[in-house]
Protein backbone atom coordinates (compact mmCIF):
# COMPACT_ATOMS: atom_id res chain seq x y z
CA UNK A 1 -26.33 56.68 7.41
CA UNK A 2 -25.68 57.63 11.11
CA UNK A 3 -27.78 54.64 12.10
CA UNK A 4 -25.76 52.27 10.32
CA UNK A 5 -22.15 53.49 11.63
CA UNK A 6 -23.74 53.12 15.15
CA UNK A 7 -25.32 49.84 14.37
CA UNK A 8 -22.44 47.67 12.39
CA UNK A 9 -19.36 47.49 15.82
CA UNK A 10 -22.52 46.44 17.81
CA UNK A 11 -23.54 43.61 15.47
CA UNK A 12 -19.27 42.78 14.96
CA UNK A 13 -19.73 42.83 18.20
CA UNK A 14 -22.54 40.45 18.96
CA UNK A 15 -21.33 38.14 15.92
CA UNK A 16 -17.60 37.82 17.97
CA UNK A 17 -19.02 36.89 21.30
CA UNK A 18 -21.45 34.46 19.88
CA UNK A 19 -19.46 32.44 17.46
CA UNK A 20 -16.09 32.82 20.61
CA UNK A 21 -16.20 29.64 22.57
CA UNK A 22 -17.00 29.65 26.12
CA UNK A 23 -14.75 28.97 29.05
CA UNK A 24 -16.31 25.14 29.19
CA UNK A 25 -16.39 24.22 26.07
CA UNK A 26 -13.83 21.80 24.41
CA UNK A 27 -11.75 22.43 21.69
CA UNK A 28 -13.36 21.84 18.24
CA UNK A 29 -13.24 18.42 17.10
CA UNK A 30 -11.89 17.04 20.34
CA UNK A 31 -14.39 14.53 21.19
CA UNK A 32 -14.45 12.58 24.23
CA UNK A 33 -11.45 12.62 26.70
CA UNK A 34 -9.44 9.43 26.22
CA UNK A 35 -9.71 7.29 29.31
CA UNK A 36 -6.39 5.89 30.56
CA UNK A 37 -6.57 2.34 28.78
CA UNK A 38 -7.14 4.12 25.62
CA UNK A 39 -4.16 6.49 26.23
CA UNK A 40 -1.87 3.53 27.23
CA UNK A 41 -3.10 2.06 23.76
CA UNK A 42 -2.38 5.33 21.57
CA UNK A 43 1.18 6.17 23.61
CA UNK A 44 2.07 1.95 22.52
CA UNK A 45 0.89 2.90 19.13
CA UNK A 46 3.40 5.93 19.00
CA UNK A 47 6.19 4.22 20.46
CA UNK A 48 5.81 1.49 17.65
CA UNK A 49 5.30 3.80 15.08
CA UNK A 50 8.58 5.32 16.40
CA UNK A 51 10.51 2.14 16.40
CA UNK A 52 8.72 2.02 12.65
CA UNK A 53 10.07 5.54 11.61
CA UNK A 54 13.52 4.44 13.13
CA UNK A 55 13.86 1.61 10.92
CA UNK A 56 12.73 2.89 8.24
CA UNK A 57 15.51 5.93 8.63
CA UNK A 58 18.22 3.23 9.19
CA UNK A 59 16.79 1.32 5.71
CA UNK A 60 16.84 4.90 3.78
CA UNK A 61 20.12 5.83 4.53
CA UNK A 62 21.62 1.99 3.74
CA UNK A 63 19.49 2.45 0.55
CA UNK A 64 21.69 5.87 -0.26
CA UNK A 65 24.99 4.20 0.47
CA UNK A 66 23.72 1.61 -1.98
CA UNK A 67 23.02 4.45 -4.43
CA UNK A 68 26.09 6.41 -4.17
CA UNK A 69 28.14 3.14 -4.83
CA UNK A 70 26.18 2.14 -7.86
CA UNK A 71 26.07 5.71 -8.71
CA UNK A 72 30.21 5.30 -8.35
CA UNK A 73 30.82 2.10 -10.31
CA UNK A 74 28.93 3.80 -13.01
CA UNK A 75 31.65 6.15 -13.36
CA UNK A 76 34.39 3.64 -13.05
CA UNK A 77 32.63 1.36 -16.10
CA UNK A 78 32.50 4.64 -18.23
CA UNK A 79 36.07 5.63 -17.75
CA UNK A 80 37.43 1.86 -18.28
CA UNK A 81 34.75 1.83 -21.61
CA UNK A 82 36.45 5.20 -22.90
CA UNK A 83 40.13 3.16 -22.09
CA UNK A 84 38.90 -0.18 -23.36
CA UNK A 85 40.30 -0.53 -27.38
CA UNK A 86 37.15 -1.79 -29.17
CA UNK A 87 39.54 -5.01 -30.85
CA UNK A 88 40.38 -6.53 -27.82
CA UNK A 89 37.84 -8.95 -27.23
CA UNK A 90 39.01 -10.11 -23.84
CA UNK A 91 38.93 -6.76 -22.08
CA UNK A 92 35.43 -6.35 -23.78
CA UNK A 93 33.92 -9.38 -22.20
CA UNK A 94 35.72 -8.40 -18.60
CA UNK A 95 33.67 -4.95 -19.26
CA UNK A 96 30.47 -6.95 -19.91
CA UNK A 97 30.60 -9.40 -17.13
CA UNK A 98 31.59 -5.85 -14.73
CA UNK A 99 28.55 -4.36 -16.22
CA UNK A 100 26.02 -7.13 -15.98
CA UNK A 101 26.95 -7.45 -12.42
CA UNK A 102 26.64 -3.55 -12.04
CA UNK A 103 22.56 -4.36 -13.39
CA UNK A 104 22.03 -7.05 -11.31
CA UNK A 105 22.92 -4.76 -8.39
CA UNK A 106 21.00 -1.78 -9.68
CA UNK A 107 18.12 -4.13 -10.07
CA UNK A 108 18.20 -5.35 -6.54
CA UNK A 109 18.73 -1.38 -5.45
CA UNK A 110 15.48 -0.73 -7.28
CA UNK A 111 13.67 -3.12 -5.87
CA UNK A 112 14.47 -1.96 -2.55
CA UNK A 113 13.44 1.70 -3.16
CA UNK A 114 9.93 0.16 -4.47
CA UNK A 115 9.89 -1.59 -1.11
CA UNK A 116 10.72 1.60 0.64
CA UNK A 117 8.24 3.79 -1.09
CA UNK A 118 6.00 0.93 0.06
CA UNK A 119 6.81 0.70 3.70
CA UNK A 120 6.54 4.65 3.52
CA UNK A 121 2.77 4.97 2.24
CA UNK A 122 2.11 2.46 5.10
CA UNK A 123 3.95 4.02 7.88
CA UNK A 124 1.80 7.44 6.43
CA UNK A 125 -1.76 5.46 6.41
CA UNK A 126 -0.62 4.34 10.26
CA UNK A 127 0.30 7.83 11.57
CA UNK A 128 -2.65 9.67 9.65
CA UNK A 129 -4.79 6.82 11.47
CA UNK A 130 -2.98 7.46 15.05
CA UNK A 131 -3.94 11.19 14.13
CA UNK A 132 -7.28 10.43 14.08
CA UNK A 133 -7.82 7.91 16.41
CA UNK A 134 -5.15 9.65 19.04
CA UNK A 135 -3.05 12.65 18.21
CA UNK A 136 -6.57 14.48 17.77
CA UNK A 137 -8.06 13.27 21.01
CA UNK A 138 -7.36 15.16 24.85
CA UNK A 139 -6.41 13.24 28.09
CA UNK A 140 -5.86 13.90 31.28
CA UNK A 141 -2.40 15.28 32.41
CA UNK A 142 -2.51 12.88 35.44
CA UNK A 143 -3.09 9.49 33.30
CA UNK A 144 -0.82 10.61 31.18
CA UNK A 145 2.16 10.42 33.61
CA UNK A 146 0.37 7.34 35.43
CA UNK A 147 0.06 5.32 31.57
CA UNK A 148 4.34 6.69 31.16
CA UNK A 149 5.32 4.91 34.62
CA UNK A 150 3.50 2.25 33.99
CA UNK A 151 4.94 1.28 30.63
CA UNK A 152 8.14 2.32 32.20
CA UNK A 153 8.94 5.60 30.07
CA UNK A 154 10.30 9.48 31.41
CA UNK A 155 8.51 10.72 28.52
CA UNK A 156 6.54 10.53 25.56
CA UNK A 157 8.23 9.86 21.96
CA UNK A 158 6.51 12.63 20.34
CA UNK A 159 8.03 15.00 23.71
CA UNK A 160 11.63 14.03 22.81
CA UNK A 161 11.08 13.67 19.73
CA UNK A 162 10.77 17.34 18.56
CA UNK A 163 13.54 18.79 20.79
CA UNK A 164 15.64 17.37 18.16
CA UNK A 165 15.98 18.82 14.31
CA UNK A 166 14.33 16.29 11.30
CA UNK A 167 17.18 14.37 9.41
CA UNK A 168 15.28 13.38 6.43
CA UNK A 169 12.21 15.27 4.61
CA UNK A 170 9.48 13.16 3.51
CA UNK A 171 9.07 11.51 -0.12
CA UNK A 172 9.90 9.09 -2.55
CA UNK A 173 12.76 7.35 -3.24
CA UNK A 174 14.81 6.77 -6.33
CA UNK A 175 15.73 3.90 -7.85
């Protein structure tokens, strides 16, 4: 029993220095460093995939406005249904035209989220492939800065990019 208190922290201790990484090793699942043209071509790809996420923001949030209006003429049809008397023919046909408008518009607004969710799985599949093909890769401080002046940028998207709060969590949209 003696034996084996003395003997288990020396094999912990063997096991922890074997499986720890040495000083030169990379990182797991690194790879290759990127050389500069393949930086220039991931720091493009994030840039565009920027621009992407910024247009896509600017589309969401007109797609909410859209909502909250449709969302608001609702109400107003329901409160001039309760007002409308049921005899007056006239008044029921100026509901019906108000209301098939109203569908027409929801239609197009659902549309639009489809297109949305759409654009959204695509923009994922792009930045989970920029993940793998860049985000996941190491480079060289020094092309890094000589790849930024050349494409005429302080600093990289992703750099000034999460100094600032998210507006928006990920997911679908409604119709």
């Amino acid at each position: 029993m003696r034996f084996l208190q003395a003997i288990l922290p020396a094999v912990s201790l063997v096991v922890c220095l074997w499986s720890a990484p040495s000083a030169n090793s990379a990182p797991a699942g690194s790879g290759k460093l990127l050389s500069r043209a393949e930086l220039r071509t991931c720091i493009e790809r994030e840039e565009e995939l920027g621009r992407r996420q910024d247009a896509l923001r600017k589309a969401q949030d007109a797609h909410e406005v859209s909502g909250a209006k449709l969302s608001a003429e609702a109400m107003e049809l329901a409160r001039i249904l309760r007002a409308t008397d049921p005899n007056d023919a006239a008044a029921i046909d100026l509901y019906n035209q108000r209301n098939d408008a109203r569908n027409a518009d929801v239609d197009v607004h659902n549309r639009r989220a489809e297109a949305l969710n759409a654009t959204v799985a695509e923009l994922q599949e792009a930045e989970a492939d920029f993940i793998a093909t860049c985000a996941s890769r190491l480079f060289l401080k020094a092309d890094e800065n000589a790849v930024l002046k050349e494409l005429g940028l302080k600093e990289r998207r992703f750099d000034r990019e999460r100094r600032q709060a998210p507006t928006r969590p990920a997911g679908k949209f409604s119709a």
